[in-house]
Protein backbone atom coordinates (compact mmCIF):
# COMPACT_ATOMS: atom_id res chain seq x y z
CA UNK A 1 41.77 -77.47 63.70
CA UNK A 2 44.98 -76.82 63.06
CA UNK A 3 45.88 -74.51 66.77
CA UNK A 4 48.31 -76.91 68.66
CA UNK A 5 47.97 -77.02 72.91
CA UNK A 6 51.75 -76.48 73.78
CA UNK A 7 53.41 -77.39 77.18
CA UNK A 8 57.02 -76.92 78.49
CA UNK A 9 59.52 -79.86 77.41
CA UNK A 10 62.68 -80.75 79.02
CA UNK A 11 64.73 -77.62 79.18
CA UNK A 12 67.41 -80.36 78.46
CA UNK A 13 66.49 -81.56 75.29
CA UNK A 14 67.71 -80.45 72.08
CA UNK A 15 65.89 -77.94 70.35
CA UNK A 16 63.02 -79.05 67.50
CA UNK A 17 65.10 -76.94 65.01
CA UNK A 18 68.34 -78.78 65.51
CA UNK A 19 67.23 -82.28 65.74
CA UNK A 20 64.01 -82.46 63.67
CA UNK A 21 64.61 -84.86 60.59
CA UNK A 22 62.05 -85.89 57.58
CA UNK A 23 61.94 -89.50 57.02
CA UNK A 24 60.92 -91.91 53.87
CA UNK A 25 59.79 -95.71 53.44
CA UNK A 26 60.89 -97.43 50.37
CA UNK A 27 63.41 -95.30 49.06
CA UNK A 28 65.73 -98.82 48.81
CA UNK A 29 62.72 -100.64 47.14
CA UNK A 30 62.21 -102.99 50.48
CA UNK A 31 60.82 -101.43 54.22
CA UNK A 32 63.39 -99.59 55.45
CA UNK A 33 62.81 -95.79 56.28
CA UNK A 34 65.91 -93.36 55.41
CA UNK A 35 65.73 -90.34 57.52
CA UNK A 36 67.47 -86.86 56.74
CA UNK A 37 67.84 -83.49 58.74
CA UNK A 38 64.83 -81.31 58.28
CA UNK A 39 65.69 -77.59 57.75
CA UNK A 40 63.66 -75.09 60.41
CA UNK A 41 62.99 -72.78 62.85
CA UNK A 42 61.56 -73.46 65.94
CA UNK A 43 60.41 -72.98 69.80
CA UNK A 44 63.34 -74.10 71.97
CA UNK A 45 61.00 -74.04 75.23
CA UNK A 46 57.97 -74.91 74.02
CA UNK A 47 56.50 -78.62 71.89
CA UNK A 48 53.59 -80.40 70.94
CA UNK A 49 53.26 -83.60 69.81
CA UNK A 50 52.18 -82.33 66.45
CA UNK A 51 49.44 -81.98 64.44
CA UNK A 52 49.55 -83.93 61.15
CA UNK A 53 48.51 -83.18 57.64
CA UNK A 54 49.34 -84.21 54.03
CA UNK A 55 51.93 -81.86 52.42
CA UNK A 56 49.42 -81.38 49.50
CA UNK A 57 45.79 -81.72 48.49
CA UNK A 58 46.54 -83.36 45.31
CA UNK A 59 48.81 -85.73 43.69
CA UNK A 60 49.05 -86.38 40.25
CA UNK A 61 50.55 -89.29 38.86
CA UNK A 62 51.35 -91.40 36.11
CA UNK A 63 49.67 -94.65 35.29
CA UNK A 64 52.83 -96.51 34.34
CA UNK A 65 54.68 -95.10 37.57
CA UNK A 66 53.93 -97.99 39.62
CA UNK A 67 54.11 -95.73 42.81
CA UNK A 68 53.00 -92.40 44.48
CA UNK A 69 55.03 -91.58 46.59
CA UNK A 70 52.51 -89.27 49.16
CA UNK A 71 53.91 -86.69 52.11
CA UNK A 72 52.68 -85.94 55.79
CA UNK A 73 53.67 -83.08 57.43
CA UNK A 74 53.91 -82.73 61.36
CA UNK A 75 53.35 -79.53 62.26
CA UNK A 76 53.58 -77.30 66.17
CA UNK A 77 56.08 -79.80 67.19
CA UNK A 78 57.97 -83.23 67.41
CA UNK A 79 57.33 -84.31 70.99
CA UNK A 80 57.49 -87.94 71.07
CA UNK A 81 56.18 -90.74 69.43
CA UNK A 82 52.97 -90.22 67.40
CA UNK A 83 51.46 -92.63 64.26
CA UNK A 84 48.59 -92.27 61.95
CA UNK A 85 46.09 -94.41 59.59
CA UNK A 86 45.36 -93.92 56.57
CA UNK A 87 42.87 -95.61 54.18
CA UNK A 88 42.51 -95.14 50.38
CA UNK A 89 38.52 -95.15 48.59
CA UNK A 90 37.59 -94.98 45.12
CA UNK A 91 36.29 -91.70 43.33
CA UNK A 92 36.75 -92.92 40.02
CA UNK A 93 39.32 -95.64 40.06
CA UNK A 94 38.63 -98.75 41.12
CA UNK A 95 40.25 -101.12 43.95
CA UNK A 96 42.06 -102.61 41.26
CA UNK A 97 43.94 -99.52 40.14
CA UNK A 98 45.27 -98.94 43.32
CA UNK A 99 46.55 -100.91 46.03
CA UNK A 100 47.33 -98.71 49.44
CA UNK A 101 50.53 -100.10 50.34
CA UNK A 102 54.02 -100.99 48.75
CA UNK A 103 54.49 -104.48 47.81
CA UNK A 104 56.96 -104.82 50.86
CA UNK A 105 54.32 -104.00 53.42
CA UNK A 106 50.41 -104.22 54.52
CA UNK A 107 50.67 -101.74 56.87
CA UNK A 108 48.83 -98.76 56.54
CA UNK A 109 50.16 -96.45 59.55
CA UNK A 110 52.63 -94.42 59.10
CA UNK A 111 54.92 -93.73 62.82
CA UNK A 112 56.20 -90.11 63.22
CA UNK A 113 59.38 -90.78 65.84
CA UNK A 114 60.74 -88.20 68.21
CA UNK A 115 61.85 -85.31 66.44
CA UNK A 116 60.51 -86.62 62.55
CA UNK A 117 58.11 -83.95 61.25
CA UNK A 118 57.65 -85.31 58.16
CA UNK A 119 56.79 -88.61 56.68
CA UNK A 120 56.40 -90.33 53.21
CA UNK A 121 55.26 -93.83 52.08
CA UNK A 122 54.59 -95.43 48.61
CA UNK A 123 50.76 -96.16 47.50
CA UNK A 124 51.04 -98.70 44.44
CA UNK A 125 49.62 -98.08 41.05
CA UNK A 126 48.45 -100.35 39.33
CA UNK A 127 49.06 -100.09 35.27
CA UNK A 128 45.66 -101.43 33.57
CA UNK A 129 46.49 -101.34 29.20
CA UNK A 130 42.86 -99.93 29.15
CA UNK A 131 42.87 -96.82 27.45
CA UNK A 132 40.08 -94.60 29.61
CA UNK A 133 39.95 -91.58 31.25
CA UNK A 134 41.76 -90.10 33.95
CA UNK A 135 41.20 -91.70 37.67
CA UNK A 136 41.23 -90.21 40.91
CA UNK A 137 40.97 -92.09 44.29
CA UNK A 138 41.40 -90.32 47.64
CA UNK A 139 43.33 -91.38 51.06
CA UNK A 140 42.19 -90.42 54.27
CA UNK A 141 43.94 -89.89 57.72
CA UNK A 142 42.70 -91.12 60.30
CA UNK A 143 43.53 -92.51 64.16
CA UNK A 144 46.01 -90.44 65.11
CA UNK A 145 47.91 -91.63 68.88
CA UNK A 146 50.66 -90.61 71.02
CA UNK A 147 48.14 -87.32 71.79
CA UNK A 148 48.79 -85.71 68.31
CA UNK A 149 46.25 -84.43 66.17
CA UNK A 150 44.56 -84.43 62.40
CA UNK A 151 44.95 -81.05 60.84
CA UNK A 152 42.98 -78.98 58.15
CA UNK A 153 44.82 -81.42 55.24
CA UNK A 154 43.58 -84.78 56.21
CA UNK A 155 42.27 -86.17 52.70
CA UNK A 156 44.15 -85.98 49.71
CA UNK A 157 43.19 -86.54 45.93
CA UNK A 158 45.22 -88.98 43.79
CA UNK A 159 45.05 -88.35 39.94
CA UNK A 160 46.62 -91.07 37.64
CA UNK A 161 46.41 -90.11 34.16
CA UNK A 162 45.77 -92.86 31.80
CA UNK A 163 49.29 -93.67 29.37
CA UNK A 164 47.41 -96.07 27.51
CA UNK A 165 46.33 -94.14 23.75
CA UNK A 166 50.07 -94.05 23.08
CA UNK A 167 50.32 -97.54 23.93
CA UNK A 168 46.91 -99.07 21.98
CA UNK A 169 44.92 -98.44 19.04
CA UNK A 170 46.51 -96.25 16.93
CA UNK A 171 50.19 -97.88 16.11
CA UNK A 172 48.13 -101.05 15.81
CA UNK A 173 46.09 -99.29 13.13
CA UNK A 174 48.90 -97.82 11.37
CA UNK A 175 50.65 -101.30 10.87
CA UNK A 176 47.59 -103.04 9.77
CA UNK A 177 46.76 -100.60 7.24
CA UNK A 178 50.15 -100.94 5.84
CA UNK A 179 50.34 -104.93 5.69
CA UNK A 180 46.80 -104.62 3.90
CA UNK A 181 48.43 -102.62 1.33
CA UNK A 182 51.40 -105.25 0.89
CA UNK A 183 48.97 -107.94 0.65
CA UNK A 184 47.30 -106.31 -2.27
CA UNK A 185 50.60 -105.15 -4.26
């Protein structure tokens, strides 16, 4: 899966590993995408127009977070412009735990531009005040244009850990107890 078909690029262009740049939606709370240089090394003669993966096959995150912020990874190259799909399904969650975009968006493809070799966007969490087990949901890759390529990674596993028992029962419990005892001194 993951062995990239490479061709010869422009001899002109500048090198992978001095232009390639990692790029994130929603760091300003709104749509925009904030790119940054991307330290690496690379083929100066030699591209692809990548093959793309999540960064890692599970995320963790709280249930009061409100986000998850999730990673792609573009690997064997950065010619061009390639995008991806991705689509979220229930293991144990439910649709209402988790919507797949940011509240600034519906869009649910992420766009890798010339040179950007990695990617992040937000997944929303949605905070329930039912105390309950742990819930996972997974997102999927899929669709992939502009000639690139799913890797190996293409499914990831989303665990939000319930933050509800500090939040319920148990202070509640506490309090009543002690106005019972007022009521009866």
């Amino acid at each position: 899966y993951d062995a990239e078909h490479y061709f010869l690029v422009d001899p002109q262009m500048i090198p992978l590993n001095e232009s390639a740049v990692e790029c994130h939606q929603g760091l300003n709370g709104d749509d925009s995408i904030s790119c940054i240089p991307y330290n690496m090394t690379s083929h100066i003669m030699c591209g692809n127009h990548g093959t793309i993966t999540f960064v890692s096959p599970e995320y963790p995150i709280s249930e009061d977070a409100k986000h998850i912020r999730l990673t792609l990874q573009r690997t064997g190259g950065g010619v061009g412009e390639v995008s991806v799909s991705y689509s979220i399904y229930p293991i144990t969650a439910g649709y209402e735990d988790v919507t797949a975009t940011a509240h600034y968006t519906s869009s649910q493809t992420i766009v890798f531009r010339h040179g950007q070799i990695r990617a992040s966007f937000l997944v929303t969490i949605n905070d329930d005040r039912v105390m309950e087990q742990n819930e996972t949901f997974s997102v999927h890759l899929s669709n992939p244009t502009g000639f690139a390529e799913l890797g190996t990674q293409q499914r990831t596993i989303v665990t939000i850990i319930d933050d509800d028992e500090h939040k319920t029962c148990s202070n509640l419990t506490s309090l009543r107890h002690e106005r019972l005892d007022l009521g009866h001194a």
